[in-house]
N, C-alpha and C. Protein backbone atom coordinates (compact mmCIF):
# COMPACT_ATOMS: atom_id res chain seq x y z
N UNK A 1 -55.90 97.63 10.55
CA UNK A 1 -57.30 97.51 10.89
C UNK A 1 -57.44 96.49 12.02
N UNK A 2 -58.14 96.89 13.12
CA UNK A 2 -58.18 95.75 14.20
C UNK A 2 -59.35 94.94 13.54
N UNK A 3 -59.01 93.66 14.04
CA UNK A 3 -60.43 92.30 14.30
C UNK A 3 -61.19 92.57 15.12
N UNK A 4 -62.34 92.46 14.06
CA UNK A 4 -63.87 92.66 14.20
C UNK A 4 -64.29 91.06 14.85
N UNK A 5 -64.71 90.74 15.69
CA UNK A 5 -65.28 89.80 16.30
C UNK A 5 -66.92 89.71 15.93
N UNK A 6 -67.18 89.76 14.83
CA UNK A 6 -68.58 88.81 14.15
C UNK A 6 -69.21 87.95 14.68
N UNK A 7 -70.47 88.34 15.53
CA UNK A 7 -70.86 87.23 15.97
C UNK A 7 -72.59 87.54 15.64
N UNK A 8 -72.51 87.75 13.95
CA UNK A 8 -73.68 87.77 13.65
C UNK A 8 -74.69 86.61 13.11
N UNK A 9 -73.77 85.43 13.05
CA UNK A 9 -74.58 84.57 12.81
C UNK A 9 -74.31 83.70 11.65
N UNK A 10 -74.08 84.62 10.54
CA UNK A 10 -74.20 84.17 9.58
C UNK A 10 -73.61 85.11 8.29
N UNK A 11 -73.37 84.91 7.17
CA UNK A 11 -72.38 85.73 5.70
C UNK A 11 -73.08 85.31 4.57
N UNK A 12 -72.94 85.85 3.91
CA UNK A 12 -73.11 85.61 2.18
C UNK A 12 -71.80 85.58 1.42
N UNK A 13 -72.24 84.69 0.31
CA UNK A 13 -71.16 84.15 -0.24
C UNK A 13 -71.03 83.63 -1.57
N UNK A 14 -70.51 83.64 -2.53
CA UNK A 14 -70.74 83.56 -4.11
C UNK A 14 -70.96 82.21 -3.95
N UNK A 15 -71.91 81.68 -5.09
CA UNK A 15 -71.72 80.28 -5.61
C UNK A 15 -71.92 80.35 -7.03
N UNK A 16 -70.86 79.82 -8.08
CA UNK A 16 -71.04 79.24 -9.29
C UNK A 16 -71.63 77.96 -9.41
N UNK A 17 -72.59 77.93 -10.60
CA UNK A 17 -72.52 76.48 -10.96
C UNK A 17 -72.65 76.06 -12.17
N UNK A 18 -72.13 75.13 -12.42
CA UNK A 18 -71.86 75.14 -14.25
C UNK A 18 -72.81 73.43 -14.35
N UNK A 19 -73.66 74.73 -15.69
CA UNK A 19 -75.16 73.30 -15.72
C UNK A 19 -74.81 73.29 -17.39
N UNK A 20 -74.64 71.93 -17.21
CA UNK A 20 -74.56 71.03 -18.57
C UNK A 20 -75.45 71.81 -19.83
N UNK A 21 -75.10 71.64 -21.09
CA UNK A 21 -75.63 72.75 -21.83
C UNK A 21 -75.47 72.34 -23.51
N UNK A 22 -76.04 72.25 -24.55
CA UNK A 22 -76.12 71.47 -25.52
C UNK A 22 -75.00 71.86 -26.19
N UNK A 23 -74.35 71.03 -27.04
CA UNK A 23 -73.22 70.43 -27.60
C UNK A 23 -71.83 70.64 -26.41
N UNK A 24 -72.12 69.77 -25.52
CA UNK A 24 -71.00 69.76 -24.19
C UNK A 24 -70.61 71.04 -23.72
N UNK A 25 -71.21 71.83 -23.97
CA UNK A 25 -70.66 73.20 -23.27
C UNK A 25 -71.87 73.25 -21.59
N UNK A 26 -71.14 74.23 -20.99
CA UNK A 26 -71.27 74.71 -19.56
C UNK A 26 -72.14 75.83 -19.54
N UNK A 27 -73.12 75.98 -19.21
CA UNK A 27 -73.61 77.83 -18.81
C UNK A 27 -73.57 78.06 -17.02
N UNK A 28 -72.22 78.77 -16.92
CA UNK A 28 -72.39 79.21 -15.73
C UNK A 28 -73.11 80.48 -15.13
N UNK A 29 -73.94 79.83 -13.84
CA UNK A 29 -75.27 80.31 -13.52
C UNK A 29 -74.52 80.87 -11.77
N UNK A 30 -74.68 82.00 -11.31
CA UNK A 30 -74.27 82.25 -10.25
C UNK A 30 -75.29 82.93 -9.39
N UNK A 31 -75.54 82.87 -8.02
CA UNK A 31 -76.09 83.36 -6.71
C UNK A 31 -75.06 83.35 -5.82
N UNK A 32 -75.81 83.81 -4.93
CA UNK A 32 -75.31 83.90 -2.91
C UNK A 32 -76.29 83.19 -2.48
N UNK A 33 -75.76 83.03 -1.37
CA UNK A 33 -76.19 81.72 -0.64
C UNK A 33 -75.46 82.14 1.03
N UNK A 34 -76.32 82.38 1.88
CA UNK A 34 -76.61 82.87 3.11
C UNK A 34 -76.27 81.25 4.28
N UNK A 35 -74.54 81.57 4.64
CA UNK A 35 -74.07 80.51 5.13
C UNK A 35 -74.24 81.09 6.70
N UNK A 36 -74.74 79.64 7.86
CA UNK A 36 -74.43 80.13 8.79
C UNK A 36 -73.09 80.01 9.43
N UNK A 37 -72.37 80.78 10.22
CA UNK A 37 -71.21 80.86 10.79
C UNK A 37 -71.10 79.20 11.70
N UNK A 38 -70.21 78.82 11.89
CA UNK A 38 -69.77 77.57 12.64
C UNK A 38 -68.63 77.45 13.26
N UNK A 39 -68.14 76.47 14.38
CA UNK A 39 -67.41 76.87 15.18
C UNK A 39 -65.77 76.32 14.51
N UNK A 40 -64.67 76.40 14.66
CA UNK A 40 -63.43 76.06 14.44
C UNK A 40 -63.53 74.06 14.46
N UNK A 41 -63.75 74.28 15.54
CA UNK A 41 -64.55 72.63 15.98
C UNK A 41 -65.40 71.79 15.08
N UNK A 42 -66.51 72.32 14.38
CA UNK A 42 -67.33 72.29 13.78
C UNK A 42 -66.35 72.03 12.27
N UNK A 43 -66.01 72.50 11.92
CA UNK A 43 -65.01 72.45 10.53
C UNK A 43 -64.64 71.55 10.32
N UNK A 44 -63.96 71.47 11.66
CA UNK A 44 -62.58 69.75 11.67
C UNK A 44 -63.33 68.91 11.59
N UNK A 45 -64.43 69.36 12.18
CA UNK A 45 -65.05 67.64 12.29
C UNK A 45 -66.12 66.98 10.68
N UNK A 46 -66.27 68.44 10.17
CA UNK A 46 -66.28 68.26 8.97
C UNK A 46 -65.82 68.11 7.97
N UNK A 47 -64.37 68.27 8.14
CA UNK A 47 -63.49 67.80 7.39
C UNK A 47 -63.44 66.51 7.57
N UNK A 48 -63.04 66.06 8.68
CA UNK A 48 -63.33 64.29 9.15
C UNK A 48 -63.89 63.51 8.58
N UNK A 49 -65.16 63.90 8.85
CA UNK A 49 -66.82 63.24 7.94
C UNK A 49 -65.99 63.19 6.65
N UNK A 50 -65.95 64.24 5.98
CA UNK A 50 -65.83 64.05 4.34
C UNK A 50 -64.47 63.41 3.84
N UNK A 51 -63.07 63.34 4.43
CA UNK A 51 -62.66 62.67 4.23
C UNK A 51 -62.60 60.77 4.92
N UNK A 52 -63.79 60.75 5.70
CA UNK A 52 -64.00 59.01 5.74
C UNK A 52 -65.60 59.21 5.07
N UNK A 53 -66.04 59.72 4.30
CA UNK A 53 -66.86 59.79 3.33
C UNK A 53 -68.23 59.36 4.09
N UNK A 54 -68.32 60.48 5.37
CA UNK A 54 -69.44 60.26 6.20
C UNK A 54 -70.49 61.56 6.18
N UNK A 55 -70.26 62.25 5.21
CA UNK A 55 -70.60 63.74 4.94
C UNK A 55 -70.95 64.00 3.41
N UNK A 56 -72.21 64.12 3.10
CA UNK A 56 -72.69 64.04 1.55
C UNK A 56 -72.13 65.59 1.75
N UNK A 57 -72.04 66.13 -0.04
CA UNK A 57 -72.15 67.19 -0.13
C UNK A 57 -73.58 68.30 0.42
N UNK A 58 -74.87 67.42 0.40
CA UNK A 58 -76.61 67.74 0.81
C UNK A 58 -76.27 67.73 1.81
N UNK A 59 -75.82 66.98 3.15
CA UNK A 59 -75.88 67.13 4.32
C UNK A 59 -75.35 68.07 4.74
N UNK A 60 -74.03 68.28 3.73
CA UNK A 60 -73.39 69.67 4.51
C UNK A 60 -74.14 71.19 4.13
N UNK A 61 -74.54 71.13 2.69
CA UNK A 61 -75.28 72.30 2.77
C UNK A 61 -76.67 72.35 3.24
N UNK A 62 -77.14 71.22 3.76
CA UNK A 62 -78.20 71.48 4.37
C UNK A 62 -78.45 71.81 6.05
N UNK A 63 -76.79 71.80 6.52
CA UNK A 63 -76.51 71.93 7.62
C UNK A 63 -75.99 73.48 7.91
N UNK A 64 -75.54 73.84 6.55
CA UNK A 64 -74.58 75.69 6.54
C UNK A 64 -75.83 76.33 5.99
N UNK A 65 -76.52 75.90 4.90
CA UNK A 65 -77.44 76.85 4.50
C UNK A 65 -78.63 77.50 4.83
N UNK A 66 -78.69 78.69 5.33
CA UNK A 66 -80.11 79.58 5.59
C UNK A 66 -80.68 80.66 5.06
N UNK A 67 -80.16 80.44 3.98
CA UNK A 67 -80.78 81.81 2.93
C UNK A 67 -80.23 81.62 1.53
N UNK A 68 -80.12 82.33 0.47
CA UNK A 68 -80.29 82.75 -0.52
C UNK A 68 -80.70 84.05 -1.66
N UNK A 69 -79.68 84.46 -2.34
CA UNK A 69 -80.52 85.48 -2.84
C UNK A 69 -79.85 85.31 -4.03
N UNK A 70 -80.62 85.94 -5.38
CA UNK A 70 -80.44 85.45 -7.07
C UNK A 70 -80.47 84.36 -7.73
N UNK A 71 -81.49 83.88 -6.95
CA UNK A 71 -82.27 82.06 -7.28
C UNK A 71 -83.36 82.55 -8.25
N UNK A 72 -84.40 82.25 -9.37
CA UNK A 72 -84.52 82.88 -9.92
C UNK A 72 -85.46 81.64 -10.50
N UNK A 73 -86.84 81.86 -10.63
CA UNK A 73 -87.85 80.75 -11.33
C UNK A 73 -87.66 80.67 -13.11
N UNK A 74 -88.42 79.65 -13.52
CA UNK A 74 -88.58 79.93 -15.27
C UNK A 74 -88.79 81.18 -15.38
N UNK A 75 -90.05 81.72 -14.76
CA UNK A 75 -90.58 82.94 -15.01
C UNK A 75 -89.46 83.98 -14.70
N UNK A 76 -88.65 84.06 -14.03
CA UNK A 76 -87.92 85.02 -13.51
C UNK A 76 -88.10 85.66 -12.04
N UNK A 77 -89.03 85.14 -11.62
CA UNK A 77 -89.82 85.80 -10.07
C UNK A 77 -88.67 85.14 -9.14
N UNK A 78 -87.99 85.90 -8.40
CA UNK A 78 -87.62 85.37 -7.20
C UNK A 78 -87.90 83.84 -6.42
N UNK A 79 -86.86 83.00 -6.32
CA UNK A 79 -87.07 81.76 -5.53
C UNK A 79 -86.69 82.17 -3.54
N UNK A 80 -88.07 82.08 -3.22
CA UNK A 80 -88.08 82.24 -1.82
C UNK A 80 -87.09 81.35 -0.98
N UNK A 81 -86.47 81.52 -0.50
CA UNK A 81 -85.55 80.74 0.51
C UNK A 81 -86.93 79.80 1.82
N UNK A 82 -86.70 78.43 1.51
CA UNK A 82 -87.55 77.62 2.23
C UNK A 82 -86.82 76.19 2.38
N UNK A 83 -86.81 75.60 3.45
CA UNK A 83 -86.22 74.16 3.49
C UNK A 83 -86.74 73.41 2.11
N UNK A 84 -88.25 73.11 1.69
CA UNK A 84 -88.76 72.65 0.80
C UNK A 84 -87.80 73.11 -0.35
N UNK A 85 -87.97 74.51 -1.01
CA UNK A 85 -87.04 74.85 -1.92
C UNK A 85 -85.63 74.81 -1.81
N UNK A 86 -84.56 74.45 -0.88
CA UNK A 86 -83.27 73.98 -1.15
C UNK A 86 -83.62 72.53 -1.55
N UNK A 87 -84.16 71.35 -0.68
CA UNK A 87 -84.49 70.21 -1.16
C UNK A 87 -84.39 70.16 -2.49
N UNK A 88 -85.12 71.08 -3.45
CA UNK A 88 -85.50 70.95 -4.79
C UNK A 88 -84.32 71.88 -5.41
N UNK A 89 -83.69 72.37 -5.07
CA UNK A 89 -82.19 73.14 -5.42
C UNK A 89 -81.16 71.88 -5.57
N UNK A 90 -81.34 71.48 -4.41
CA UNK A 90 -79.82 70.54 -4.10
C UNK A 90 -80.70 69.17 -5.10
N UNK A 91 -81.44 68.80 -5.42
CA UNK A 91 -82.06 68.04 -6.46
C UNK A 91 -81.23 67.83 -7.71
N UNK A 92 -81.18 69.10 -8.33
CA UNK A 92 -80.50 69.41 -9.42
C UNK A 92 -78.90 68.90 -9.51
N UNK A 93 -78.33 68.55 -10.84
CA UNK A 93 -77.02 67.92 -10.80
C UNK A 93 -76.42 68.93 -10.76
N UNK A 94 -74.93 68.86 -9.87
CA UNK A 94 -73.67 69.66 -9.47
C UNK A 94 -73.78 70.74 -8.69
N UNK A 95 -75.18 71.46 -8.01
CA UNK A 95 -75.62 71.89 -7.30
C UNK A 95 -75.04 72.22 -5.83
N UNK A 96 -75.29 71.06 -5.37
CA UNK A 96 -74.88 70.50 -4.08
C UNK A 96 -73.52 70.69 -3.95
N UNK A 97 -72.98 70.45 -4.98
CA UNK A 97 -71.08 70.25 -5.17
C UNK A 97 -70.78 71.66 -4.94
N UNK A 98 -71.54 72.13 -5.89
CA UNK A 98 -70.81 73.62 -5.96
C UNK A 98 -71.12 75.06 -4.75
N UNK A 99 -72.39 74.83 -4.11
CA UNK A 99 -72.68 75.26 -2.75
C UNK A 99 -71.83 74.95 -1.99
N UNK A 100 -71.41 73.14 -1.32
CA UNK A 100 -70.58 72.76 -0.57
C UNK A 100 -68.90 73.53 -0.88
N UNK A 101 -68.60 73.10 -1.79
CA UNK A 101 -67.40 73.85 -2.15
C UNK A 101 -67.22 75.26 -2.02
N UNK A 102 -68.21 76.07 -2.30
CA UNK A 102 -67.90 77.77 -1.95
C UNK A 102 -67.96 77.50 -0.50
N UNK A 103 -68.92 76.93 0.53
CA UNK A 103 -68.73 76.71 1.74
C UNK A 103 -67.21 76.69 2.23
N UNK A 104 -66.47 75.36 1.86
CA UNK A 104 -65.77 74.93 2.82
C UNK A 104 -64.46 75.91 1.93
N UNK A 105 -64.63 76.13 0.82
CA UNK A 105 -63.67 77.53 0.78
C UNK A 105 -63.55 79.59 1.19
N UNK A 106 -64.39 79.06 1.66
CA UNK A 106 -64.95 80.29 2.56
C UNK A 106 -64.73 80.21 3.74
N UNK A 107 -64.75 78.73 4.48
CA UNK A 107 -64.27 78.47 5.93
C UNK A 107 -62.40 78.28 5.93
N UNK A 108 -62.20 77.75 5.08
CA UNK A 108 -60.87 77.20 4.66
C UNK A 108 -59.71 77.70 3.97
N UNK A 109 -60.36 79.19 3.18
CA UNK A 109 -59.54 79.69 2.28
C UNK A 109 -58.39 78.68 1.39
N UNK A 110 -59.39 77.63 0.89
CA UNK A 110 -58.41 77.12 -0.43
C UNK A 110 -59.86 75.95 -0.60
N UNK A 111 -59.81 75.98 -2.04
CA UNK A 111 -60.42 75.18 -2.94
C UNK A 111 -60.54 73.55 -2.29
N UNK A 112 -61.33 72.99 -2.78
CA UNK A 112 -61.72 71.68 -2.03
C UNK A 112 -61.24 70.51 -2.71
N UNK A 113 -60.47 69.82 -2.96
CA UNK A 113 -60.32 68.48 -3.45
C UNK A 113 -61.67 67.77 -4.07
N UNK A 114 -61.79 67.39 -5.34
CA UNK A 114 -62.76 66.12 -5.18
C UNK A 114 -62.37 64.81 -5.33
């Protein structure tokens, strides 16, 4: 198969996240999450940041993220993709972790150190 040169912008991409849950158990809760594409350049230097610990996990997904889909209210109604509503996404504990991490293993093809 030849290489496709993608220069659409942007991908979707799984995210798990495992939310704390009564008697120490996990309920893992999963969406996509609409990453924009970035340059080779862009990576390294994000790798940089995060290993001299100049790069929150929020900054980075608030820097890759532009969409969303299977976000999902109490009610069940669709959570609209809005700067305001990631704010209140990445709010939530392990959130942030687990967005950033499908990120930089999606750019990186291998799992992220914490």
């Amino acid at each position: 198969m030849a290489f496709k040169l993608d220069e659409s912008g942007s991908y979707q991409w799984p995210v798990t996240v495992e939310i704390p849950s009564d008697g120490g158990e996990y309920i893992k809760q999963s969406f996509e999450v609409k990453f924009k594409r970035i340059t080779q350049t862009r990576i390294r230097e994000i790798g940089n940041e995060i290993e001299a610990n100049k790069l929150t996990d929020v900054d980075l997904v608030k820097e890759v993220t532009i969409g969303w889909d299977g976000i999902e209210d109490e009610k069940g109604d669709e959570v609209v993709f809005s700067s305001g509503k990631l704010k209140t996404l990445l709010d939530r504990p392990r959130v942030a972790t687990a967005i950033g991490t499908a990120f930089l293993e999606s750019v990186m093809g291998a799992k992220r150190k914490n």
